[in-house]
PDB file of N, CA and C in Angstrom:
ATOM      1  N   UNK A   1      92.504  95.615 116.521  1.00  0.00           N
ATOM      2  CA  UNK A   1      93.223  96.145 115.368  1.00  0.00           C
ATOM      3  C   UNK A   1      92.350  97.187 114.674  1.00  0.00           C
ATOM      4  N   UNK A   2      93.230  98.248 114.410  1.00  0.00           N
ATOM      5  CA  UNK A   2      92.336  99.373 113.944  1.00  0.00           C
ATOM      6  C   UNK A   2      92.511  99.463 112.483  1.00  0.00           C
ATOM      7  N   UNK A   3      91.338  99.607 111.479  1.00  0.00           N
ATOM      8  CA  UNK A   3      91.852  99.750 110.332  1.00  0.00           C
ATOM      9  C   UNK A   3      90.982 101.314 109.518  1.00  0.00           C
ATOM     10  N   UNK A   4      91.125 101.496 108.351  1.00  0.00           N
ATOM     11  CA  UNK A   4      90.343 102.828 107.644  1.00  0.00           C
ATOM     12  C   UNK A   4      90.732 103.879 108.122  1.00  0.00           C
ATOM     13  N   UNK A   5      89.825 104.408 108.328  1.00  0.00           N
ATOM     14  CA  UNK A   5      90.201 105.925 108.892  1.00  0.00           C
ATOM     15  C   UNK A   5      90.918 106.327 110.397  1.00  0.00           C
ATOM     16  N   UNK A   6      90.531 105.061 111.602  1.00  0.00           N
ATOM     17  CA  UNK A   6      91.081 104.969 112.543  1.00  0.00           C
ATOM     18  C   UNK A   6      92.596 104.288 112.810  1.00  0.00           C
ATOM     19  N   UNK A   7      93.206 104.284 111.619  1.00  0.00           N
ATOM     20  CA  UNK A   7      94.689 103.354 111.517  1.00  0.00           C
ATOM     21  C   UNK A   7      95.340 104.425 111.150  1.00  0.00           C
ATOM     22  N   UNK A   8      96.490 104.284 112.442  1.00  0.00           N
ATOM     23  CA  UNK A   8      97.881 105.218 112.750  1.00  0.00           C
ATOM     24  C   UNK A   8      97.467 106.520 113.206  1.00  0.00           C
ATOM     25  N   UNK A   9      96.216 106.736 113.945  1.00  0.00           N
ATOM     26  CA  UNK A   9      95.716 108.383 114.152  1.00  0.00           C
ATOM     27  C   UNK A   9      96.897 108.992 115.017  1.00  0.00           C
ATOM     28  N   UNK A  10      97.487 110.398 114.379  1.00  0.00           N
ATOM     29  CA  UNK A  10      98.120 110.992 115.891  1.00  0.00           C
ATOM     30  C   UNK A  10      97.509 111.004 117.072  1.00  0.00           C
ATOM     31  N   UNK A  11      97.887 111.017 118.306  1.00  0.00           N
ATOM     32  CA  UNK A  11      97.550 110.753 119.632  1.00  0.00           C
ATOM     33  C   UNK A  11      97.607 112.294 120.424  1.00  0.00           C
ATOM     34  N   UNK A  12      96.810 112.746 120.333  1.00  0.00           N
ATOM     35  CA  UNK A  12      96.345 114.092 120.783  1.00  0.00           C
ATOM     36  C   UNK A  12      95.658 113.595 122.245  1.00  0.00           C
ATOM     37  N   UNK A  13      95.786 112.379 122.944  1.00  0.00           N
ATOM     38  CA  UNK A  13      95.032 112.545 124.254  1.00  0.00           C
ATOM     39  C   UNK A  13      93.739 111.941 123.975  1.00  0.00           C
ATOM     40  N   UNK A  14      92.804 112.580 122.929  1.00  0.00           N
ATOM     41  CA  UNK A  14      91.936 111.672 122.882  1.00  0.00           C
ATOM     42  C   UNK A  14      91.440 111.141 121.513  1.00  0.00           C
ATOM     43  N   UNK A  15      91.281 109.694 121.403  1.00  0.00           N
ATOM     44  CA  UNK A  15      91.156 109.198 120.057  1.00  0.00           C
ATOM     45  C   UNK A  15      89.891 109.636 119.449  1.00  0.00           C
ATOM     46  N   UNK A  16      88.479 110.579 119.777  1.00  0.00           N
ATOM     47  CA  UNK A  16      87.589 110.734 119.137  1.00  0.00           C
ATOM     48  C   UNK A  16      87.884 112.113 118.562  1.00  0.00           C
ATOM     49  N   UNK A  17      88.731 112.909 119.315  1.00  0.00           N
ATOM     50  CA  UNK A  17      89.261 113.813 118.116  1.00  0.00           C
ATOM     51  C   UNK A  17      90.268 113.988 117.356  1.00  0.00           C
ATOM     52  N   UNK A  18      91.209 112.895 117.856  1.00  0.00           N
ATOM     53  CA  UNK A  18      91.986 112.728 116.127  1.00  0.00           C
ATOM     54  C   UNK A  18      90.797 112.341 114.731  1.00  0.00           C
ATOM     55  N   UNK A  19      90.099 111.498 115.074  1.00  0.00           N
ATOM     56  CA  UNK A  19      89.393 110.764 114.303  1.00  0.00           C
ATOM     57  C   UNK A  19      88.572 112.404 113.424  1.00  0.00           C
ATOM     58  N   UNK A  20      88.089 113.371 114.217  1.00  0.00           N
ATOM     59  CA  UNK A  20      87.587 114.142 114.168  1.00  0.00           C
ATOM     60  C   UNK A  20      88.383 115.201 113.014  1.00  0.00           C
ATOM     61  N   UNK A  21      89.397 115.272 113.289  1.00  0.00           N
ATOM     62  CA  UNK A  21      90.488 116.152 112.742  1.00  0.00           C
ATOM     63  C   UNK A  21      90.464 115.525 111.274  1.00  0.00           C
ATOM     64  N   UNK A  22      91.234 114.097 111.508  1.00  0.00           N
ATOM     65  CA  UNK A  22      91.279 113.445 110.283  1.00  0.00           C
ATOM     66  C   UNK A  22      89.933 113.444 109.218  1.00  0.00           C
ATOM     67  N   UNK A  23      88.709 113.547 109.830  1.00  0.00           N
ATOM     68  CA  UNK A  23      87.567 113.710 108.774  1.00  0.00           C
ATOM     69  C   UNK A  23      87.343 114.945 108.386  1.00  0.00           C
ATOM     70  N   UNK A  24      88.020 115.962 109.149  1.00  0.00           N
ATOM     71  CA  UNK A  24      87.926 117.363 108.725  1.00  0.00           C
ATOM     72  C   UNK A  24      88.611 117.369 107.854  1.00  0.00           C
ATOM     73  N   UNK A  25      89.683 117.132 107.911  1.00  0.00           N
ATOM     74  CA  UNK A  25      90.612 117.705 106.635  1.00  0.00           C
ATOM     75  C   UNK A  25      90.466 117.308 105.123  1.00  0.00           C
ATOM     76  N   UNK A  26      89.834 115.757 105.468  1.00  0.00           N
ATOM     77  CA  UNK A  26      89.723 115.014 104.540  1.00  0.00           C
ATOM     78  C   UNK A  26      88.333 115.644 103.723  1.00  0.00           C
ATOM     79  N   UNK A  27      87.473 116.026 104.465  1.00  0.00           N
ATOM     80  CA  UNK A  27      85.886 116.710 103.896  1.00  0.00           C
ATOM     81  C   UNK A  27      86.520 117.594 103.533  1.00  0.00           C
ATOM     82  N   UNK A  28      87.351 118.454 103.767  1.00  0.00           N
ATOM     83  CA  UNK A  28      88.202 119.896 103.223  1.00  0.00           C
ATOM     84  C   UNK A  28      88.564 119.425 101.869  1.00  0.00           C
ATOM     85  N   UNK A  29      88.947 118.798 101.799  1.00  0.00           N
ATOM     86  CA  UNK A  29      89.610 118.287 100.298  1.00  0.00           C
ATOM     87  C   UNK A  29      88.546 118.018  99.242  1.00  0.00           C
ATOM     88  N   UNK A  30      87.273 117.764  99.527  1.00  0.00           N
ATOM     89  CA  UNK A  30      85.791 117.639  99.110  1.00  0.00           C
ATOM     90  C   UNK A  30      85.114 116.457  98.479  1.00  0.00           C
ATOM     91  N   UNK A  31      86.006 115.715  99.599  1.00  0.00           N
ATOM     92  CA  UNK A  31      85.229 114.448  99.683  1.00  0.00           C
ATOM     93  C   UNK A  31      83.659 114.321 100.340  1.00  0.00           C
ATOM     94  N   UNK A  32      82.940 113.336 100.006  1.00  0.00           N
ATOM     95  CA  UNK A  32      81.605 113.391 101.250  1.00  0.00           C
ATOM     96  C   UNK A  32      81.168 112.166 101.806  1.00  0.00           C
ATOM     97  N   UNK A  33      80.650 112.287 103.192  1.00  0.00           N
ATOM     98  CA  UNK A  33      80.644 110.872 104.047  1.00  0.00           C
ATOM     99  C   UNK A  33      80.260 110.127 102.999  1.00  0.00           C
ATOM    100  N   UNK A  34      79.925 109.814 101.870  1.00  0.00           N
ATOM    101  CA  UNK A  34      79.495 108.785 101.510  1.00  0.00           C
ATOM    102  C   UNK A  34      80.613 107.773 100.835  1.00  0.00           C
ATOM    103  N   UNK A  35      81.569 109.062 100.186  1.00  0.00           N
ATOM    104  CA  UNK A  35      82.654 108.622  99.573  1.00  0.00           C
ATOM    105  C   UNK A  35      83.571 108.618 100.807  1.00  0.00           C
ATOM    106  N   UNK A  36      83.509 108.625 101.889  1.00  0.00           N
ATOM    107  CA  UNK A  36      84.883 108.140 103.058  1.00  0.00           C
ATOM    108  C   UNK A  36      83.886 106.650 103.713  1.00  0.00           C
ATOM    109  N   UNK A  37      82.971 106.168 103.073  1.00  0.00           N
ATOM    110  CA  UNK A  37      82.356 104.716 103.550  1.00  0.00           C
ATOM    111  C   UNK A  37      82.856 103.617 102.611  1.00  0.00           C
ATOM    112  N   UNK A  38      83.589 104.153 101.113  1.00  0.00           N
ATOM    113  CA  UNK A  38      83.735 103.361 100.180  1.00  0.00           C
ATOM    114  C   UNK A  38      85.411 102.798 100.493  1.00  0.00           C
ATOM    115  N   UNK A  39      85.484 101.287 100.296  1.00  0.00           N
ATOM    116  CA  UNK A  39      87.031 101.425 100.471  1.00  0.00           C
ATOM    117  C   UNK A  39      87.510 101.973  99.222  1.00  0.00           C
ATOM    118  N   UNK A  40      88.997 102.232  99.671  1.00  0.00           N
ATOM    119  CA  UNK A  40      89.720 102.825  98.687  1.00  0.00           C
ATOM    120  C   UNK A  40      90.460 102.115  97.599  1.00  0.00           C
ATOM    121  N   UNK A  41      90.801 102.069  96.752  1.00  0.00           N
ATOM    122  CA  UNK A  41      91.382 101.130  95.724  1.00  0.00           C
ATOM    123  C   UNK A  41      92.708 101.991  95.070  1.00  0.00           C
ATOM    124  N   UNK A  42      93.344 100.975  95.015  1.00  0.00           N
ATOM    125  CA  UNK A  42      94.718 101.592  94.527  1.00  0.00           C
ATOM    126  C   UNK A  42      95.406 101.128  92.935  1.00  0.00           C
ATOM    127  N   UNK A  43      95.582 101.884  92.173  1.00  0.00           N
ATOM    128  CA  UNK A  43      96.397 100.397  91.065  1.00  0.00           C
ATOM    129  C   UNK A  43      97.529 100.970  90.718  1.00  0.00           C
ATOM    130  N   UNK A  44      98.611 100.525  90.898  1.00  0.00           N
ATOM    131  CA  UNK A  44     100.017 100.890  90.497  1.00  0.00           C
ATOM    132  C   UNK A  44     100.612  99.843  88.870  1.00  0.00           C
ATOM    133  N   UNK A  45     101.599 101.093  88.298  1.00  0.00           N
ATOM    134  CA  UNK A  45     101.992 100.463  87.316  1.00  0.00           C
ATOM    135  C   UNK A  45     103.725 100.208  87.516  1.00  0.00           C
ATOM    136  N   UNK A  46     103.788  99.242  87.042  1.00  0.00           N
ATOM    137  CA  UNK A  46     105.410  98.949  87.485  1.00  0.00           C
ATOM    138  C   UNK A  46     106.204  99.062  86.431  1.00  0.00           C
ATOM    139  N   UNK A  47     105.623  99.222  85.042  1.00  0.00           N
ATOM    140  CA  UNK A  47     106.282  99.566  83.707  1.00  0.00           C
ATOM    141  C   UNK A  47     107.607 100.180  84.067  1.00  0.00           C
ATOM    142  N   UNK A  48     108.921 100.150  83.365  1.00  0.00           N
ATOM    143  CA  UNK A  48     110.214 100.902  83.263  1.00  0.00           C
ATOM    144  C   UNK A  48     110.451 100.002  82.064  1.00  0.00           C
ATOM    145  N   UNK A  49     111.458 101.250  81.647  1.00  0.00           N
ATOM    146  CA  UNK A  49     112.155 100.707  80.135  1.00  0.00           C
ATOM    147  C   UNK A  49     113.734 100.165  80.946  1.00  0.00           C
ATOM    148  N   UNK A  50     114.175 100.294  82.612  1.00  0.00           N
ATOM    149  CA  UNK A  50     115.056 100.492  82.856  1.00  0.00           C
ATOM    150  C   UNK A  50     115.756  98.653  83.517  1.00  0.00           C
ATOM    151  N   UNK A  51     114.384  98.097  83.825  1.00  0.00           N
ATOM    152  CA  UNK A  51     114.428  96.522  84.184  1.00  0.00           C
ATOM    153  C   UNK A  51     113.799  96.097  82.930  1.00  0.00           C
ATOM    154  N   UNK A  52     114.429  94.965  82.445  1.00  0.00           N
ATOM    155  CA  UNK A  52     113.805  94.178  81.517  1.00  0.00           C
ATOM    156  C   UNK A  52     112.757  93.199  81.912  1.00  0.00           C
ATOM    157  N   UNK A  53     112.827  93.004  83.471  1.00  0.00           N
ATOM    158  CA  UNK A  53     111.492  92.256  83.497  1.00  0.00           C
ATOM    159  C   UNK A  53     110.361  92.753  83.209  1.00  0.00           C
ATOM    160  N   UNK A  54     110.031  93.943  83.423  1.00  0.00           N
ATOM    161  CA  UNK A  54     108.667  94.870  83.557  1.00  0.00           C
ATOM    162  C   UNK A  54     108.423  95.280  81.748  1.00  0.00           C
ATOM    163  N   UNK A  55     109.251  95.302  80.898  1.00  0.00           N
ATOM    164  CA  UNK A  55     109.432  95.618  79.566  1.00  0.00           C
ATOM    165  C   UNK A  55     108.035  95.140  78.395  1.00  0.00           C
ATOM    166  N   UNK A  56     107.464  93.975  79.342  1.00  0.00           N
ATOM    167  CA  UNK A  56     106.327  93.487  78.363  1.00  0.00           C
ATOM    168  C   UNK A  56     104.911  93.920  78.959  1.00  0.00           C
ATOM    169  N   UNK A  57     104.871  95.049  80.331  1.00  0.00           N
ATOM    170  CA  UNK A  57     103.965  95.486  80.433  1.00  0.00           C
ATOM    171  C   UNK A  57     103.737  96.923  79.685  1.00  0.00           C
ATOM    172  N   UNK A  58     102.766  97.200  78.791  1.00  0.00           N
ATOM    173  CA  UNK A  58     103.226  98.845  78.199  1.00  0.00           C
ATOM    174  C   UNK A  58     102.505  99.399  79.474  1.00  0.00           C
ATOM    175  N   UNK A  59     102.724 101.061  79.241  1.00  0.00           N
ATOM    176  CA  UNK A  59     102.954 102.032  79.978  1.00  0.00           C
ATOM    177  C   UNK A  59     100.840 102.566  79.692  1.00  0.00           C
TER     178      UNK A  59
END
């Protein structure tokens, strides 16, 4: 099971240069190896005024 940076690569034939591609683009954006070693963290807010369940989280 592949996970991080090697999970869902397009299939170009060979998997060391998708992998390759994918760190290019991503260093393009100006990230640096140190920050593509860190996992990533996500936090979503589910607030809406439109469900009343979510109503007692504020925004």
């Amino acid at each position: 099971m592949s996970n991080g940076l090697r999970r869902k690569l397009t299939n170009y034939g060979d998997q060391g240069f998708s992998l390759f591609l994918r760190k290019a683009f991503i260093k393009a954006m100006g990230y640096s190896d140190d920050a593509l070693d860190r996992p990533i963290v996500g936090i979503a807010n589910t607030y809406s005024t439109i469900i009343p369940a979510t109503a007692m989280f504020p925004s």
